[in-house]
Protein backbone atom coordinates (compact mmCIF):
# COMPACT_ATOMS: atom_id res chain seq x y z
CA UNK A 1 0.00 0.00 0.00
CA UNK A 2 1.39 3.65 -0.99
CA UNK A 3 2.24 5.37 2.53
CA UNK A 4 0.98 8.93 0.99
CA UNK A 5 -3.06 7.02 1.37
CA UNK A 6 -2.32 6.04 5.19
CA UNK A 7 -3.78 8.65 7.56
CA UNK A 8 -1.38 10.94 9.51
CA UNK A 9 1.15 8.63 11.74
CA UNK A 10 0.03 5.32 10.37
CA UNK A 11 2.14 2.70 8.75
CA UNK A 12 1.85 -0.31 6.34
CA UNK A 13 1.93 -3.08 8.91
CA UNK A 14 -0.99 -4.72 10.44
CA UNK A 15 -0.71 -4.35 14.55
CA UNK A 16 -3.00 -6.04 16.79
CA UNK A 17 -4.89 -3.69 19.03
CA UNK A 18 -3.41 -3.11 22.59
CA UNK A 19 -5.49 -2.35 26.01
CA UNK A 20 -3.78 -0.18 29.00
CA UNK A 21 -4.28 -2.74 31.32
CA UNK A 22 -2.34 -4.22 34.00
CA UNK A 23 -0.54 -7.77 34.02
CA UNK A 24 -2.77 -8.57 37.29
CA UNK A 25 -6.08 -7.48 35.69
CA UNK A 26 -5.70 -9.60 32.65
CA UNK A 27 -4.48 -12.41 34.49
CA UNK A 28 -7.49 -12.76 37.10
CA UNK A 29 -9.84 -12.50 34.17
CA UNK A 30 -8.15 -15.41 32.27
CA UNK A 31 -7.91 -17.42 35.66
CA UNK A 32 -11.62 -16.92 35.77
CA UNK A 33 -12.70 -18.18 32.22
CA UNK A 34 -10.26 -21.03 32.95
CA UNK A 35 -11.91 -22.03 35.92
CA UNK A 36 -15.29 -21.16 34.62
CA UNK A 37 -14.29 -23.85 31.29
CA UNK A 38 -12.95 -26.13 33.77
CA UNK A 39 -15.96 -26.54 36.00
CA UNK A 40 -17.82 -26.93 32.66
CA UNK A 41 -15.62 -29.57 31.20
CA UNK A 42 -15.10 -31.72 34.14
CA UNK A 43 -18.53 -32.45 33.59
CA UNK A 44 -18.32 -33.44 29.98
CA UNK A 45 -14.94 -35.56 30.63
CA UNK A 46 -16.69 -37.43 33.12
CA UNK A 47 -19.34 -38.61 30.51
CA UNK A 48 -16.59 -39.53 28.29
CA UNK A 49 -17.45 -36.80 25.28
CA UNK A 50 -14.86 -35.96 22.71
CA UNK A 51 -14.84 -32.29 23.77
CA UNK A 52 -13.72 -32.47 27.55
CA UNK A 53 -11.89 -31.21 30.30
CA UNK A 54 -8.84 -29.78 28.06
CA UNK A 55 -11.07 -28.68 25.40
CA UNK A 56 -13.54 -26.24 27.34
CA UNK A 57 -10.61 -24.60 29.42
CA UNK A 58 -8.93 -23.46 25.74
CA UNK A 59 -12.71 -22.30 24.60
CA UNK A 60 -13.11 -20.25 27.52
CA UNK A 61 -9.59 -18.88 27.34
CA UNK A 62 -10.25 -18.42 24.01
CA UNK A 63 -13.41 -16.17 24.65
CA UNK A 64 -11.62 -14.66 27.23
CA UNK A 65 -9.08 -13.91 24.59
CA UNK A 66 -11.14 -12.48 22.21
CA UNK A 67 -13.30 -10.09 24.76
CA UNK A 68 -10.13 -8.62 26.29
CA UNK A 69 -9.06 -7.59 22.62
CA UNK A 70 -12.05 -6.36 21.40
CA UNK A 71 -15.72 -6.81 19.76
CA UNK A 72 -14.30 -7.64 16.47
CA UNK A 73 -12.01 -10.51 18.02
CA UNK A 74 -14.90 -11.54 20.50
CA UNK A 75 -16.44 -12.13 17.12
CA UNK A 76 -13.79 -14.33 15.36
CA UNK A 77 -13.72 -16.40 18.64
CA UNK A 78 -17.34 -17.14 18.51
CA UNK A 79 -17.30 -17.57 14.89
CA UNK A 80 -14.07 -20.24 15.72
CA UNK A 81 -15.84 -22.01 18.48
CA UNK A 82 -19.00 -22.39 15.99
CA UNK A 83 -16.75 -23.81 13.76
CA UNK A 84 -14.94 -26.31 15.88
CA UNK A 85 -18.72 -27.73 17.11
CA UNK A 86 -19.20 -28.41 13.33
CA UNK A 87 -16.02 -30.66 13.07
CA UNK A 88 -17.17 -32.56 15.91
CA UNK A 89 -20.42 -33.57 15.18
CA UNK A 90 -19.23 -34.10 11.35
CA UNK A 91 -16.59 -36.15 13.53
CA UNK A 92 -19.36 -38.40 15.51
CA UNK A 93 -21.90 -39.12 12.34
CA UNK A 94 -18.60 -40.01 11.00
CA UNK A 95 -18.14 -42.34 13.76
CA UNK A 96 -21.85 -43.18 13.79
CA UNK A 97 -22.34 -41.47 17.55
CA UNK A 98 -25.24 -39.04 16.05
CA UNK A 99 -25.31 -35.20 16.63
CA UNK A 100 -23.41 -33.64 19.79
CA UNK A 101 -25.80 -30.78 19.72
CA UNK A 102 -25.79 -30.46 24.06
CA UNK A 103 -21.97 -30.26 23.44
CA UNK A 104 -22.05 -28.32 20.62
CA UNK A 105 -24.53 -25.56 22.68
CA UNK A 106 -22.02 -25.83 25.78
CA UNK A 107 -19.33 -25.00 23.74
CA UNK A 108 -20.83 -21.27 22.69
CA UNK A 109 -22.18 -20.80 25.82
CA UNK A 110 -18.39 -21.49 26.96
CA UNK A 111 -16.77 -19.25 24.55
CA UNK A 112 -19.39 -16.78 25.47
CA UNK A 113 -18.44 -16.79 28.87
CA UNK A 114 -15.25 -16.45 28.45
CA UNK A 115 -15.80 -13.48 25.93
CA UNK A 116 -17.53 -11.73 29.14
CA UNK A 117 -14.67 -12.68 31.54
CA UNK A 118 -12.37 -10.85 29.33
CA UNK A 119 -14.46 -7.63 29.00
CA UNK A 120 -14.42 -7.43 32.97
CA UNK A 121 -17.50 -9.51 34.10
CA UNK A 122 -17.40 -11.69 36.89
CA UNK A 123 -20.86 -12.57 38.22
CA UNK A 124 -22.42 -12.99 34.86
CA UNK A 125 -20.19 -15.41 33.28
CA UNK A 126 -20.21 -17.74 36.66
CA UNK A 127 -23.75 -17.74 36.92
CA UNK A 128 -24.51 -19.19 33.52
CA UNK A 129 -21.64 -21.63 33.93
CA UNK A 130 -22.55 -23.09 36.84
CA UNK A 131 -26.39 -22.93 35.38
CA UNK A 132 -25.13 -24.36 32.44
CA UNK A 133 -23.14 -27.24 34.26
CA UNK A 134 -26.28 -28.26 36.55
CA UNK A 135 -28.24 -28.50 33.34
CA UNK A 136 -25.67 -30.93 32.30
CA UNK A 137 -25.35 -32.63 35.23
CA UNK A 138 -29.00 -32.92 35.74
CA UNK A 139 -29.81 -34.53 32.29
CA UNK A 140 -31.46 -37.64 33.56
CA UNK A 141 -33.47 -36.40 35.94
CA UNK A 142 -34.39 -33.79 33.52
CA UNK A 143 -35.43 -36.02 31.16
CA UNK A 144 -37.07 -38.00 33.75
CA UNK A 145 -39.15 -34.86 35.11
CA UNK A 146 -40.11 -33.34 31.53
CA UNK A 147 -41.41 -37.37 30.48
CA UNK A 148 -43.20 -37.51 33.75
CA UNK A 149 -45.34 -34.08 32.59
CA UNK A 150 -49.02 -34.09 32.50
CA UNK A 151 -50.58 -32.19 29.98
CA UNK A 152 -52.51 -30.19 32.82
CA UNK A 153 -49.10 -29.38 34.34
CA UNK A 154 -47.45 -28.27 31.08
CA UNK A 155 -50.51 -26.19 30.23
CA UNK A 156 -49.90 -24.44 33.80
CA UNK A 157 -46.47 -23.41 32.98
CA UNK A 158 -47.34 -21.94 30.11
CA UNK A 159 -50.28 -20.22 31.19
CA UNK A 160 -47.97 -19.21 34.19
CA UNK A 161 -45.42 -17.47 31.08
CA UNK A 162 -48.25 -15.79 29.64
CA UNK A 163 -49.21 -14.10 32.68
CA UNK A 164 -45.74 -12.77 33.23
CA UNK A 165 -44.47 -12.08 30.02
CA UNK A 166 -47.37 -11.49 27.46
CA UNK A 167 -49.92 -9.69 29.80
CA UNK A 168 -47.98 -8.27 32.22
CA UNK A 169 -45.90 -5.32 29.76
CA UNK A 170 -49.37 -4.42 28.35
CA UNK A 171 -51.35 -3.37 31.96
CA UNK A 172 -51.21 0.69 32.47
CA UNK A 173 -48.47 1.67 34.46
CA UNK A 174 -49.57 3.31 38.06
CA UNK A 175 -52.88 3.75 39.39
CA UNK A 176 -56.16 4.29 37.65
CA UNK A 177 -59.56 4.68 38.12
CA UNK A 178 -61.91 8.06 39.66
CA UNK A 179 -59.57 7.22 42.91
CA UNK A 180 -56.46 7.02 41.98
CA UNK A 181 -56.78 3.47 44.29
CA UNK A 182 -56.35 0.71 41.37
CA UNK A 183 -53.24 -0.68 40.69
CA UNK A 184 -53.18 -3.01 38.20
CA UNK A 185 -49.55 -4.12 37.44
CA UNK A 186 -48.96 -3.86 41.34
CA UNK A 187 -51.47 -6.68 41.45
CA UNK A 188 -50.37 -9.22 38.78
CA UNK A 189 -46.90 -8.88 40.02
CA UNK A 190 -48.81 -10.71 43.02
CA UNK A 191 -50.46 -13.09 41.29
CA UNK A 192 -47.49 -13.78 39.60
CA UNK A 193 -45.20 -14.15 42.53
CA UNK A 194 -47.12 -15.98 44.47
CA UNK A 195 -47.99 -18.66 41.67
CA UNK A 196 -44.18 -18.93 41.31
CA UNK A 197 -43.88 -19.86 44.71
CA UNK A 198 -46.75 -22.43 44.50
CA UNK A 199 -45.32 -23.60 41.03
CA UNK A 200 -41.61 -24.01 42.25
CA UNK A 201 -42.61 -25.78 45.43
CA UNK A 202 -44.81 -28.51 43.64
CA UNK A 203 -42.14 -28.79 40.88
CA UNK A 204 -39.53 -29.94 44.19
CA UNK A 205 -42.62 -31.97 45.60
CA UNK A 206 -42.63 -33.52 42.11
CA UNK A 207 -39.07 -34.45 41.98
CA UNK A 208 -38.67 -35.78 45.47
CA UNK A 209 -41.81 -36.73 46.41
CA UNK A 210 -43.17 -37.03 50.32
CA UNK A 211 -40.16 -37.60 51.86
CA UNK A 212 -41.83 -37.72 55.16
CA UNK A 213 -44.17 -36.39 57.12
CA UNK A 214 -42.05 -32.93 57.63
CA UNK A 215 -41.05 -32.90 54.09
CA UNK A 216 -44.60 -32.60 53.01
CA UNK A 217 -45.79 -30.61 55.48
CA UNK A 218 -43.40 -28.35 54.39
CA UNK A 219 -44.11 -28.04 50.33
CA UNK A 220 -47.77 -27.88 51.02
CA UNK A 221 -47.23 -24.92 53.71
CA UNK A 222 -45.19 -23.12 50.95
CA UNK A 223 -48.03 -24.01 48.26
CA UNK A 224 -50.98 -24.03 50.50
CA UNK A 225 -51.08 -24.23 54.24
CA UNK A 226 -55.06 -24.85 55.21
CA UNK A 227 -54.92 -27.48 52.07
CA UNK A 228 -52.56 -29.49 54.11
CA UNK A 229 -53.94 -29.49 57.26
CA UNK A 230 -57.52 -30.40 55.91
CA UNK A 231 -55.79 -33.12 54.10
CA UNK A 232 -53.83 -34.74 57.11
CA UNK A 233 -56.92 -34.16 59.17
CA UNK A 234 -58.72 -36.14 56.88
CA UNK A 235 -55.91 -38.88 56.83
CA UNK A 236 -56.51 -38.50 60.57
CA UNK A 237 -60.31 -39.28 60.47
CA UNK A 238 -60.04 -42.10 58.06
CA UNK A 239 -57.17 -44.00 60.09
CA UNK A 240 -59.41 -43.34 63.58
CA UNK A 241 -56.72 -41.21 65.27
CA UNK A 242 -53.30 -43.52 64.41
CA UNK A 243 -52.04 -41.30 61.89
CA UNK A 244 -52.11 -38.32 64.57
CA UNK A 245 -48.86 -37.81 65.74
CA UNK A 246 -47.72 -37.84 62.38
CA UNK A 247 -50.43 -35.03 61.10
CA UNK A 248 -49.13 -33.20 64.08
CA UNK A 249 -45.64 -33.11 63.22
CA UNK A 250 -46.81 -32.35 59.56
CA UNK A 251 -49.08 -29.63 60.42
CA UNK A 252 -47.01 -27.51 62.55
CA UNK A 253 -44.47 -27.78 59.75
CA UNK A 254 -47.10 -26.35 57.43
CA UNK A 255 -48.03 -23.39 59.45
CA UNK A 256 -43.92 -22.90 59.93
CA UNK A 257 -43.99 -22.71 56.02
CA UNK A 258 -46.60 -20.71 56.09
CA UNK A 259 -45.14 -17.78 58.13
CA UNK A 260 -41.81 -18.18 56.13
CA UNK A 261 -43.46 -17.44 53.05
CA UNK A 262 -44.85 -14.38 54.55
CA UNK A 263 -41.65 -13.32 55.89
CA UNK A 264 -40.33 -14.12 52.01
CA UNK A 265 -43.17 -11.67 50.70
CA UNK A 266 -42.70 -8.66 52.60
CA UNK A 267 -38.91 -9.23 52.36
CA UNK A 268 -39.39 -9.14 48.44
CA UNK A 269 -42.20 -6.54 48.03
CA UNK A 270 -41.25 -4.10 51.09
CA UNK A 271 -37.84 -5.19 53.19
CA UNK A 272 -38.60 -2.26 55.47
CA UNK A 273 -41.83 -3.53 56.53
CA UNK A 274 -40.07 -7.28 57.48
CA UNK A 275 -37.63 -5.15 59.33
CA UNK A 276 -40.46 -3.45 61.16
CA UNK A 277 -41.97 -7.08 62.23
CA UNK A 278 -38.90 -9.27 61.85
CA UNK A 279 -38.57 -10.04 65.65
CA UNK A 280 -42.23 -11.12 65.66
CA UNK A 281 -41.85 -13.78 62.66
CA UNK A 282 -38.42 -14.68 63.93
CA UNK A 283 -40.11 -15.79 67.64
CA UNK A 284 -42.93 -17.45 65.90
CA UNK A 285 -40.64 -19.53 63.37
CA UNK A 286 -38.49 -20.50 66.55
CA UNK A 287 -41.17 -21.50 68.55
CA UNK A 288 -42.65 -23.40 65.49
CA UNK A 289 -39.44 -24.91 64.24
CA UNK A 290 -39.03 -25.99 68.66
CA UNK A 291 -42.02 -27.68 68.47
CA UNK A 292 -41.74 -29.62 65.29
CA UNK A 293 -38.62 -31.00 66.33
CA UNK A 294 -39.03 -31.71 70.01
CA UNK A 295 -42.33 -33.48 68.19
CA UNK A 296 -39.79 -35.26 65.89
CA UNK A 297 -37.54 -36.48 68.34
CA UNK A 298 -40.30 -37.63 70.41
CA UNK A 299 -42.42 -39.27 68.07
CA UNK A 300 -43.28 -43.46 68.06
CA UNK A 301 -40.75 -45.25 65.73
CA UNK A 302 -43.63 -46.69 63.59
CA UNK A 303 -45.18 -43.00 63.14
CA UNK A 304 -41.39 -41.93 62.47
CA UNK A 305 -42.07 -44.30 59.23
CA UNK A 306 -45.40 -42.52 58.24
CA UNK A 307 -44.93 -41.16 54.95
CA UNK A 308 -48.11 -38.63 53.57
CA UNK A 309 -48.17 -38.38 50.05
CA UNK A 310 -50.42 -34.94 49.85
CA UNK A 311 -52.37 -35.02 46.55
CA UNK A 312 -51.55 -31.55 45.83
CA UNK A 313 -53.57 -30.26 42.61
CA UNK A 314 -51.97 -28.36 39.93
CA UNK A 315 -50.70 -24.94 41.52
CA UNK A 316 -51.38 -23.07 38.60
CA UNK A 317 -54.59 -22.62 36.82
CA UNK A 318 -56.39 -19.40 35.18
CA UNK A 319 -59.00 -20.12 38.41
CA UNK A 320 -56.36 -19.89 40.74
CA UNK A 321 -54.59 -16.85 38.83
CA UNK A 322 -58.30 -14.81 38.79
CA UNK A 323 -59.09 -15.28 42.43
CA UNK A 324 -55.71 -14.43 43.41
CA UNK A 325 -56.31 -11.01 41.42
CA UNK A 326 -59.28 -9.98 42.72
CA UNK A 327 -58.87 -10.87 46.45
CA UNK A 328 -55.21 -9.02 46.55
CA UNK A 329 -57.13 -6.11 44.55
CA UNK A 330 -59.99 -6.15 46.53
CA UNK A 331 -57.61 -5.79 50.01
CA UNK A 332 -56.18 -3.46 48.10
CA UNK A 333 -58.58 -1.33 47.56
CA UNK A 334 -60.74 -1.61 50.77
CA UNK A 335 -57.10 -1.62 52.79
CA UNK A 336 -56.58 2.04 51.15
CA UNK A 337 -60.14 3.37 51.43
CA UNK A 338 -60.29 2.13 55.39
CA UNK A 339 -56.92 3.50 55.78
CA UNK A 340 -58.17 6.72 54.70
CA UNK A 341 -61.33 7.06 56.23
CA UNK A 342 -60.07 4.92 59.76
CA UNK A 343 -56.11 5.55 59.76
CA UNK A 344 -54.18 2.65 61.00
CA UNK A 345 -57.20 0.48 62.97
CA UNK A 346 -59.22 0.58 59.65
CA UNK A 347 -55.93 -1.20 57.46
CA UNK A 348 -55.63 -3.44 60.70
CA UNK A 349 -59.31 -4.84 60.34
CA UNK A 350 -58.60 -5.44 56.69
CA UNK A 351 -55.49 -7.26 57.60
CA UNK A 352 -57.71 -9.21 60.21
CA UNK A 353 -60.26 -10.52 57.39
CA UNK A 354 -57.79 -10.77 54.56
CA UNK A 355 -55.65 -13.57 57.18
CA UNK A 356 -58.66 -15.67 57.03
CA UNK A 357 -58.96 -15.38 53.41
CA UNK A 358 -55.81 -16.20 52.17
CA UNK A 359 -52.65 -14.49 54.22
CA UNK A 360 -50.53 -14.70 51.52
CA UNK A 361 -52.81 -11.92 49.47
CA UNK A 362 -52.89 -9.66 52.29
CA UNK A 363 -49.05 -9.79 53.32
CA UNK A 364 -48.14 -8.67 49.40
CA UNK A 365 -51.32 -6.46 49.64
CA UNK A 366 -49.60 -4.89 52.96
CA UNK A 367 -46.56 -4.68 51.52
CA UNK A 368 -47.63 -3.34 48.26
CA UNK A 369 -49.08 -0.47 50.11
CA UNK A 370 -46.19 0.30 52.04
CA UNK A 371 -43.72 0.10 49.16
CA UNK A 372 -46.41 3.19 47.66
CA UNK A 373 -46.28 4.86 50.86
CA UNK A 374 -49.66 4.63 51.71
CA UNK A 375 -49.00 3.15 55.01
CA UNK A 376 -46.18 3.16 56.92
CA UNK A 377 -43.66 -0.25 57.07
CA UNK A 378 -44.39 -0.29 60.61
CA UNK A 379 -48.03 -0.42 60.25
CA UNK A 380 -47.97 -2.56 57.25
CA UNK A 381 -45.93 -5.36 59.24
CA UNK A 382 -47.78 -5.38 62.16
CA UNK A 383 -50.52 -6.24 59.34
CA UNK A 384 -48.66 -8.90 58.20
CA UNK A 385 -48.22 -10.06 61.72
CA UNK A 386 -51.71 -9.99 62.36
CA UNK A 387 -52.93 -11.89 58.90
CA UNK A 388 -50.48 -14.26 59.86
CA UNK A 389 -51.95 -15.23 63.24
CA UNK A 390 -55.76 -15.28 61.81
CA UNK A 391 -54.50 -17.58 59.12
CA UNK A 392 -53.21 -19.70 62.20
CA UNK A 393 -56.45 -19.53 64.11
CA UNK A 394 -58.42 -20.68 60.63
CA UNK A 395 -56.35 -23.76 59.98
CA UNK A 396 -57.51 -25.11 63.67
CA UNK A 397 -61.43 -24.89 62.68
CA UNK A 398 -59.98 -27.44 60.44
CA UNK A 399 -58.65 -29.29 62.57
CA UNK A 400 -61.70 -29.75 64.54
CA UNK A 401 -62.85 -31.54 61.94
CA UNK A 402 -60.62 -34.33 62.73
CA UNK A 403 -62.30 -35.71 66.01
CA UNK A 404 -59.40 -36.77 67.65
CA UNK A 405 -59.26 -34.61 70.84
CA UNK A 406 -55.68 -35.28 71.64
CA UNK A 407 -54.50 -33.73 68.17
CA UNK A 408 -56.86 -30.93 69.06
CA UNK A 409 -54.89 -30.16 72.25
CA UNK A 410 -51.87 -30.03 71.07
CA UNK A 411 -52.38 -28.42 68.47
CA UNK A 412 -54.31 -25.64 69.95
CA UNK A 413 -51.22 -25.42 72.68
CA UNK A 414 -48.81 -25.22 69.69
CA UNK A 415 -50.66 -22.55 68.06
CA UNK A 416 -51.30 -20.25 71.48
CA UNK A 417 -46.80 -20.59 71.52
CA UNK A 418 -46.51 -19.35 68.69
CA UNK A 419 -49.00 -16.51 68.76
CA UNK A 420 -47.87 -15.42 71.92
CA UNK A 421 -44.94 -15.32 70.88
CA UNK A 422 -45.77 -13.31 67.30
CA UNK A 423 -46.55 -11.35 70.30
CA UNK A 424 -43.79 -10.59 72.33
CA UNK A 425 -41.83 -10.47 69.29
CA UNK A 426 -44.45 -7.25 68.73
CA UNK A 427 -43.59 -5.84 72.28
CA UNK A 428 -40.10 -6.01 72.23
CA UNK A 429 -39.65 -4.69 69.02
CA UNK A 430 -41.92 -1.24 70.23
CA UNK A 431 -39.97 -1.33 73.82
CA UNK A 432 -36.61 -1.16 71.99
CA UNK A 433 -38.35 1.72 69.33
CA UNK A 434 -39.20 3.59 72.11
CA UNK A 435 -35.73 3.15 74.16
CA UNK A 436 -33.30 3.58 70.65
CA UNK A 437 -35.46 6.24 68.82
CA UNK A 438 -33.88 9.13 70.74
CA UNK A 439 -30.33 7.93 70.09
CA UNK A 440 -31.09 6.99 66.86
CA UNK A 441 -32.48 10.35 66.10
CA UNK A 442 -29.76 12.13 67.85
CA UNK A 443 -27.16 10.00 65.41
CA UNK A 444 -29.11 11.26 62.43
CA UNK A 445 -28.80 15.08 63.20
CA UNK A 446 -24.75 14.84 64.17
């Protein structure tokens, strides 16, 4: 090329680019993608593929490579990795093995990581390797799961995707209506969470199963706490009292679940408002979590052995998805209008009626409000305290139903611990608000 068409201080020969950055930097990036291949290929060697343990830590170097050099190289290293998938799958129909496509996908993804490791990302990268390596790892019971799919279930999921990612972007944004009181995206983000919940709790209750007593108790608490106790009550009933000690066990495990998930909502929707009530659902979990296992370690041997397989039904359906919607926008509403009209003791008696409903629509309901600022987080978690301990006090008028008056004392003496102490929790949390406020104030005007 003539020098007189180069630009100003150019010259003929082709020079890779060159980035101001320190030996050290580079280095911990490239230890990264290494590590990040590694993890990735260890898997792969161990199933005794072509591309293994060698082969993903030179991808991911490679990426890593390519990002710390630019777009343009990121590019070529992609475009190389593609390449290198072809030649091995035209390698195994050579060899008659059929198509490595799962190798051939880890492979980008691999290279891809390692192009983010070497344009400075840490958390990314690791996240979708170690994703990528469960998937990997996971393949049979993967396969075993997605076989095992009803068509009812795989109709929920994807009415559960609609929901969130078709319907969701097209709700108005903020309140509406002559009040200013209806907020619709505000309540199908709690539909939506708390179907997730359900969903990912009977998805583990799928794979596992009823691994005893607690085990279930637990999973139906998360999904649906007065479900399971009318459910081991009946199993109570029908076996004339034997399976009792077991429901109890199960039961109180339930309600624990049940006041975790709470906790979980308010720390999601409005982490100010848990921090308001935290020492009340902190006593109540201990004195739950006491019970179950001082229940546990006392329990028969033979009702150690019960195992209650809860029939949960599908935790997603349009019916579920509706009544979830209206009941969190009805407490909505009402909890704003009797909040205006009645202050504090009118949002408490919404809180009180909305527990026996369902408490996990008036905890997000709370919460939602408090997140707006329409109530304070102090008011909104002693809300969630309170339809917490109504939702407590329903699930025994279920329990009555069981006839067995020994499961109905202990139970009731269960419940009273762990209200009263949802209670103290309440006290001592005002007692130390009223003895720290001053300092705390005094440390916010030096």
């Amino acid at each position: 090329m003539d020098p007189a068409l180069l630009p100003p201080g150019a010259t003929g020969a082709l020079t890779l680019p060159s980035e101001p950055w320190s030996y050290q930097v580079i280095l911990v990036r490239l230890a990264l993608a290494l590590a990040l291949g590694l993890l990735l290929g260890l898997e792969r060697e161990r199933r005794g593929k072509e591309a293994g343990l060698r082969t993903f830590g030179f991808l991911a170097l490679l990426g890593a490579l390519g990002g710390s050099l630019g777009e343009a190289f990121a590019l070529l290293a992609l475009v190389l990795t593609g390449m290198l998938a072809v030649l091995l799958n035209v390698h195994a129909l050579r060899a008659g093995e059929g198509v490595e496509l799962t190798t051939s996908a880890a492979m980008l993804v691999t290279c891809m990581a390692g192009v983010l490791c070497g344009r400075g990302h840490t958390i990314t990268p690791a996240s979708v390797m170690v994703i990528s390596t469960a998937l990997l790892a996971w393949k049979e019971r993967l396969a075993g799961f997605s076989m095992g799919l009803t068509e009812g279930e795989l109709r929920s999921a994807l009415l559960l995707a609609i929901l969130a990612i078709v319907i969701y972007p097209a709700l108005p944004v903020g309140a509406v209506g002559p009040w200013k009181i209806v907020e619709p995206r505000a309540a199908w983000i709690t539909v939506i969470l708390i179907a997730s919940i359900g969903f990912v709790n009977y998805i583990l209750w799928k794979l596992y199963g009823a691994r005893g007593i607690e085990l279930s108790g637990l999973f139906g608490g998360l999904v649906n706490s007065n479900f399971t106790v009318i459910e081991m009550t009946t199993r109570v009933r029908e076996s004339q009292g034997r399976f009792a000690p077991a429901a109890y066990r199960g039961i109180v495990v339930a309600l624990c679940a049940m006041l975790g998930r709470n906790a979980t909502l308010l720390l999601i929707l409005s982490p100010l408002a848990l921090l308001e009530s935290v020492g009340a659902f902190a006593l109540m979990l201990a004195a739950g979590t006491a019970l179950a296992v001082l229940a546990h370690l006392c329990a028969e041997r033979e009702a150690a052995h019960e195992n209650a397989d809860l029939k949960l039904t599908l935790p997603f359906s349009l019916h579920v998805a509706l009544k979830y919607g209206a009941l969190f926008l009805l407490l909505h509403m009402v909890g704003i209008l009797m909040q205006r009209e009645f202050g504090e003791a009118g949002f408490y008696a919404v809180s009180l009626v909305g527990g026996l409903l369902s408490s996990a629509s008036a905890v997000a309901a709370a919460a939602t409000m408090a997140s707006q600022g329409a109530i304070s987080p102090l008011v909104a978690g002693h809300g969630a305290v309170i339809a917490s301990l109504t939702s407590l006090a329903f699930s025994f008028s279920f329990v009555l139903r069981s006839g067995d008056r020994r499961l109905m004392r202990q139970l009731m003496t269960a419940m009273i611990l762990i209200a009263a102490a949802g209670g103290l929790g309440v006290l001592l949390a005002s007692v130390l608000r009223d003895l720290l406020g001053p300092w705390i104030e005094a440390l916010g005007r030096i």
